[in-house]
C-alpha atoms as a PDB file:
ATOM      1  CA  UNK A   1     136.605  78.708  61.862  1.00  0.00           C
ATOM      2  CA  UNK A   2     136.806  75.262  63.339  1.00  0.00           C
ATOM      3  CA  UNK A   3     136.567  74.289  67.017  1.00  0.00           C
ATOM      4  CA  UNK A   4     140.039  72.889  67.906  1.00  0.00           C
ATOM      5  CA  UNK A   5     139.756  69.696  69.724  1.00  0.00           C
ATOM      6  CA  UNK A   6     141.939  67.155  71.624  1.00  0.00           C
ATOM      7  CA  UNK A   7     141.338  65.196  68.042  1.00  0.00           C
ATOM      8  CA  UNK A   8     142.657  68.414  66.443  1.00  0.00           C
ATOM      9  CA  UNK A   9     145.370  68.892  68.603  1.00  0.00           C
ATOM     10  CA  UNK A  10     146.766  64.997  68.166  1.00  0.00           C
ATOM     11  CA  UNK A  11     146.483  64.645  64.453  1.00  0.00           C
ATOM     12  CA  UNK A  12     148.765  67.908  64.443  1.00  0.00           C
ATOM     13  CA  UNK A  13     151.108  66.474  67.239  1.00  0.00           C
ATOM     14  CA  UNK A  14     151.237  63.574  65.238  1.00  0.00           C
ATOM     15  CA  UNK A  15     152.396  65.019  61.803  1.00  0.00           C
ATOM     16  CA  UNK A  16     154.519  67.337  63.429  1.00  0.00           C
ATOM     17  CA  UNK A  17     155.762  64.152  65.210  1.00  0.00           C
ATOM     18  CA  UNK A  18     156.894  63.126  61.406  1.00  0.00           C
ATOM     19  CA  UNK A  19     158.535  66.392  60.402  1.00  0.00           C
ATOM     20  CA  UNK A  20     161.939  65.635  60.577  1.00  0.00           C
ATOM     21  CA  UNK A  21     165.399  67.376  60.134  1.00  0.00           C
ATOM     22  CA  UNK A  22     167.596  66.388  57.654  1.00  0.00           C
ATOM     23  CA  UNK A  23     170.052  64.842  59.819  1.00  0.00           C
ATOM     24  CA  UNK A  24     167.693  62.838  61.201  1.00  0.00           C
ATOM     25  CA  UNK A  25     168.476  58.956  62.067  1.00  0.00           C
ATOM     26  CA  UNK A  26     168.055  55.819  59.896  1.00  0.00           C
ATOM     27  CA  UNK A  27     164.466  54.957  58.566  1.00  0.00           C
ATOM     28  CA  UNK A  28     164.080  51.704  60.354  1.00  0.00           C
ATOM     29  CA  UNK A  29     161.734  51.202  63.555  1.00  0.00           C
ATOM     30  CA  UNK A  30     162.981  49.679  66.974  1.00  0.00           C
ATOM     31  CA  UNK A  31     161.758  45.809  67.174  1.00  0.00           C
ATOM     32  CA  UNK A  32     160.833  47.792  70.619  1.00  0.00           C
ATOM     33  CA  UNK A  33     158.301  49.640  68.961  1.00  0.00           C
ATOM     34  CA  UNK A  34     157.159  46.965  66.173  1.00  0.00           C
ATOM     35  CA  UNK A  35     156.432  44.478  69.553  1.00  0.00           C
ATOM     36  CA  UNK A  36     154.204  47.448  71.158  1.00  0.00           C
ATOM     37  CA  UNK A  37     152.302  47.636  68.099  1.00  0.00           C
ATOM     38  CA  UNK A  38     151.919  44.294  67.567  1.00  0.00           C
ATOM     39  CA  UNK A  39     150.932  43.854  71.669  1.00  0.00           C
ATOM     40  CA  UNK A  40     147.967  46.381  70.371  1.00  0.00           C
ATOM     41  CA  UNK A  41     146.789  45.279  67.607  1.00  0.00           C
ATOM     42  CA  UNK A  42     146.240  41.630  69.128  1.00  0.00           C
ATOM     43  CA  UNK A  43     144.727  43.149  71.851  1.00  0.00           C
ATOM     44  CA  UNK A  44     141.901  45.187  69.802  1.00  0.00           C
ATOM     45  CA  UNK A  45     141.283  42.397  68.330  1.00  0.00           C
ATOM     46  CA  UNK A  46     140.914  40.449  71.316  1.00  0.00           C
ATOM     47  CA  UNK A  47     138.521  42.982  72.352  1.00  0.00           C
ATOM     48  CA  UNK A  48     136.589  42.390  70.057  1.00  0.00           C
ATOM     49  CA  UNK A  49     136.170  39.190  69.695  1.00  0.00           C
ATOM     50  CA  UNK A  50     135.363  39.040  73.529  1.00  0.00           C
ATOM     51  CA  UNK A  51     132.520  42.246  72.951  1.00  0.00           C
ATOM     52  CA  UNK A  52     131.271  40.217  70.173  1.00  0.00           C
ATOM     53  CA  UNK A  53     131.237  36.371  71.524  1.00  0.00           C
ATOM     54  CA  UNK A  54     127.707  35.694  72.861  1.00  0.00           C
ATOM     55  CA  UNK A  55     127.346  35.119  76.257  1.00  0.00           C
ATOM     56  CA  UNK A  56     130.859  37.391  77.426  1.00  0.00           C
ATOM     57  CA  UNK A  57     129.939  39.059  80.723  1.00  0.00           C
ATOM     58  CA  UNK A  58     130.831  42.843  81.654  1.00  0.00           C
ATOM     59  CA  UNK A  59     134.277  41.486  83.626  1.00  0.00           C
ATOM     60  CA  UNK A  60     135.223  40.208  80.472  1.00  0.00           C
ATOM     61  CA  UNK A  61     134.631  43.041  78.522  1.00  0.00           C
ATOM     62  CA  UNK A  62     135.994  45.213  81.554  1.00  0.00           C
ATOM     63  CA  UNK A  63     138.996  42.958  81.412  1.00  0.00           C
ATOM     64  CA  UNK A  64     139.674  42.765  77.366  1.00  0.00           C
ATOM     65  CA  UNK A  65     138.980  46.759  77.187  1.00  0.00           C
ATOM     66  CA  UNK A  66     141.768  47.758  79.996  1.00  0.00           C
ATOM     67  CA  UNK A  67     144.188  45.152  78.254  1.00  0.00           C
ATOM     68  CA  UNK A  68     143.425  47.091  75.123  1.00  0.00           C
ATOM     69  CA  UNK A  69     143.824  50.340  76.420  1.00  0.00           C
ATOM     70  CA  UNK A  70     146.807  49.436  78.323  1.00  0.00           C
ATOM     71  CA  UNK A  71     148.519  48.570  75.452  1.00  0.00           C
ATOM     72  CA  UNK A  72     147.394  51.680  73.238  1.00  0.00           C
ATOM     73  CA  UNK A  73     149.004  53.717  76.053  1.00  0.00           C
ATOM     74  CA  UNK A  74     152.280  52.146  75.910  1.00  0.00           C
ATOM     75  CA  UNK A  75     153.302  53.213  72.404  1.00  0.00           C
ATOM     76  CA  UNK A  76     151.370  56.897  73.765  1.00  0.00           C
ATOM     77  CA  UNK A  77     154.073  56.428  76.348  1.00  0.00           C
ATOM     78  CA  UNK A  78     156.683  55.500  73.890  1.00  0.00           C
ATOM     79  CA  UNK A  79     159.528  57.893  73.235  1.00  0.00           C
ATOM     80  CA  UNK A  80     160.392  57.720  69.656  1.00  0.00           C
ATOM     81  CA  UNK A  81     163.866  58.941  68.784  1.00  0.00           C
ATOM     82  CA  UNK A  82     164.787  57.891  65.700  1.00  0.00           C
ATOM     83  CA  UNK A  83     163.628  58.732  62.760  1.00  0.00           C
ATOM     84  CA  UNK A  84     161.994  55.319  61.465  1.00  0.00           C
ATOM     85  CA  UNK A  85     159.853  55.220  65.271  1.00  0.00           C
ATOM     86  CA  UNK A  86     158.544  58.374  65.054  1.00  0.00           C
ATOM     87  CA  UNK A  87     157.278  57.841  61.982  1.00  0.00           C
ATOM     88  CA  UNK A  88     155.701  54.745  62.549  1.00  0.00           C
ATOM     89  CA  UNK A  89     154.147  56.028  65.595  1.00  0.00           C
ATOM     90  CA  UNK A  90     152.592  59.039  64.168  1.00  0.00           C
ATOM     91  CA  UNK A  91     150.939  56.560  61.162  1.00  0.00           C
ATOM     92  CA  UNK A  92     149.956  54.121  64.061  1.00  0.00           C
ATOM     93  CA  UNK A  93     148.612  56.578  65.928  1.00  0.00           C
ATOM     94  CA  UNK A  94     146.757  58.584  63.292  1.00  0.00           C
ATOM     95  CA  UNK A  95     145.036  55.327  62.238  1.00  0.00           C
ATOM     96  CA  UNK A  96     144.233  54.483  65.417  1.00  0.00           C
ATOM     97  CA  UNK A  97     142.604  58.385  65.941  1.00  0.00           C
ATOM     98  CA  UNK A  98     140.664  57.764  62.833  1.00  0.00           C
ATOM     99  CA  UNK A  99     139.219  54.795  64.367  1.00  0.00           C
ATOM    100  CA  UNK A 100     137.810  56.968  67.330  1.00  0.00           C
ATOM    101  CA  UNK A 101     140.322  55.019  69.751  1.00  0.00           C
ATOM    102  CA  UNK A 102     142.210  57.993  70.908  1.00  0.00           C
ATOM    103  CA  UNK A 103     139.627  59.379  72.911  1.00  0.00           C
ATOM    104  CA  UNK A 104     141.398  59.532  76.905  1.00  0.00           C
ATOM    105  CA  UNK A 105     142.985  62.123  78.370  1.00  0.00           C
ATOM    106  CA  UNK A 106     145.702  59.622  79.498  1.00  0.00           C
ATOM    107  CA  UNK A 107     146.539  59.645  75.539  1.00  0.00           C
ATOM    108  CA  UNK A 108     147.154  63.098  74.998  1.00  0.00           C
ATOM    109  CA  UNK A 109     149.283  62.905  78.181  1.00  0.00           C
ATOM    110  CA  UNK A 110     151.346  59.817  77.329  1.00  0.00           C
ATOM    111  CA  UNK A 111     151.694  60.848  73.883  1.00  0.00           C
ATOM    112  CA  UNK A 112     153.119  65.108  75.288  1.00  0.00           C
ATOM    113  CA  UNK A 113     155.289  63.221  77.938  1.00  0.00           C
ATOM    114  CA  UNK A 114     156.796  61.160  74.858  1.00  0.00           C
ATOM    115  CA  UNK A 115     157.804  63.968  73.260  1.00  0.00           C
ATOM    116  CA  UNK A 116     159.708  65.524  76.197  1.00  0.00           C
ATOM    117  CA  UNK A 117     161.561  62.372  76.581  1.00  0.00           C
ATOM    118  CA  UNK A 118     162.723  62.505  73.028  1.00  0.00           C
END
C-alpha cells in the first residue's frame, strides 16, 4: 500500500473540500476569492519571469518567490463558505499541487485553519 503524504493528504482535503450537501449555497465564487487567485497567478508568473531574466540577482529572486508564496498562502488561508468558493479553491489548489507548488508546511496549515473557519 501507498505511503500517505502531505501531497496525499491535500489532494483528499481538497476533494473532500468539493463534496457538498445538497443545500449547499449558490455556484458562483466571491470576486474575494477570484482577486486572490488572480493576485497568484500574476505573481507566479512574475516569478518567473524574474528566475528566468538574465542577469536577476538572488534578492530578486528572494523577493519575487516570497511575493509568490505570499499570495499562494492567502487563498490556503481563505475560508471558503459557499458553495461556488470552495469549489474553485479545491480546483485552484489541486492544479497548483500538481504543479509541485504546494510543498510548505505553512500550506497544509493555512489550508486546515480554512476549514475550521468555514
Amino acid at each position: 500500500m501507498p505511503e500517505i503524504t502531505r501531497r496525499t493528504l491535500l489532494a483528499f482535503t481538497a476533494v473532500a473540500s468539493v463534496v457538498e450537501p445538497a443545500f449547499a449555497e449558490g455556484k458562483c465564487t466571491s470576486r474575494e476569492l477570484q482577486a486572490l487567485i488572480g493576485a497568484h497567478e500574476a505573481a507566479y508568473v512574475a516569478l518567473h519571469r524574474v528566475v528566468h531574466r538574465a542577469g536577476s540577482n538572488s534578492h530578486d529572486r528572494k523577493r519575487a518567490d516570497r511575493i509568490e508564496q505570499e499570495a499562494l498562502l492567502a487563498i490556503c488561508s481563505y475560508p471558503a463558505i459557499s458553495r461556488g468558493d470552495r469549489r474553485a479553491k479545491a480546483e485552484y489548489l489541486l492544479a497548483t499541487e500538481t504543479r509541485g507548488e504546494l510543498d510548505l508546511e505553512e500550506h497544509m496549515q493555512a489550508i486546515l485553519h480554512s476549514m475550521m473557519q468555514s
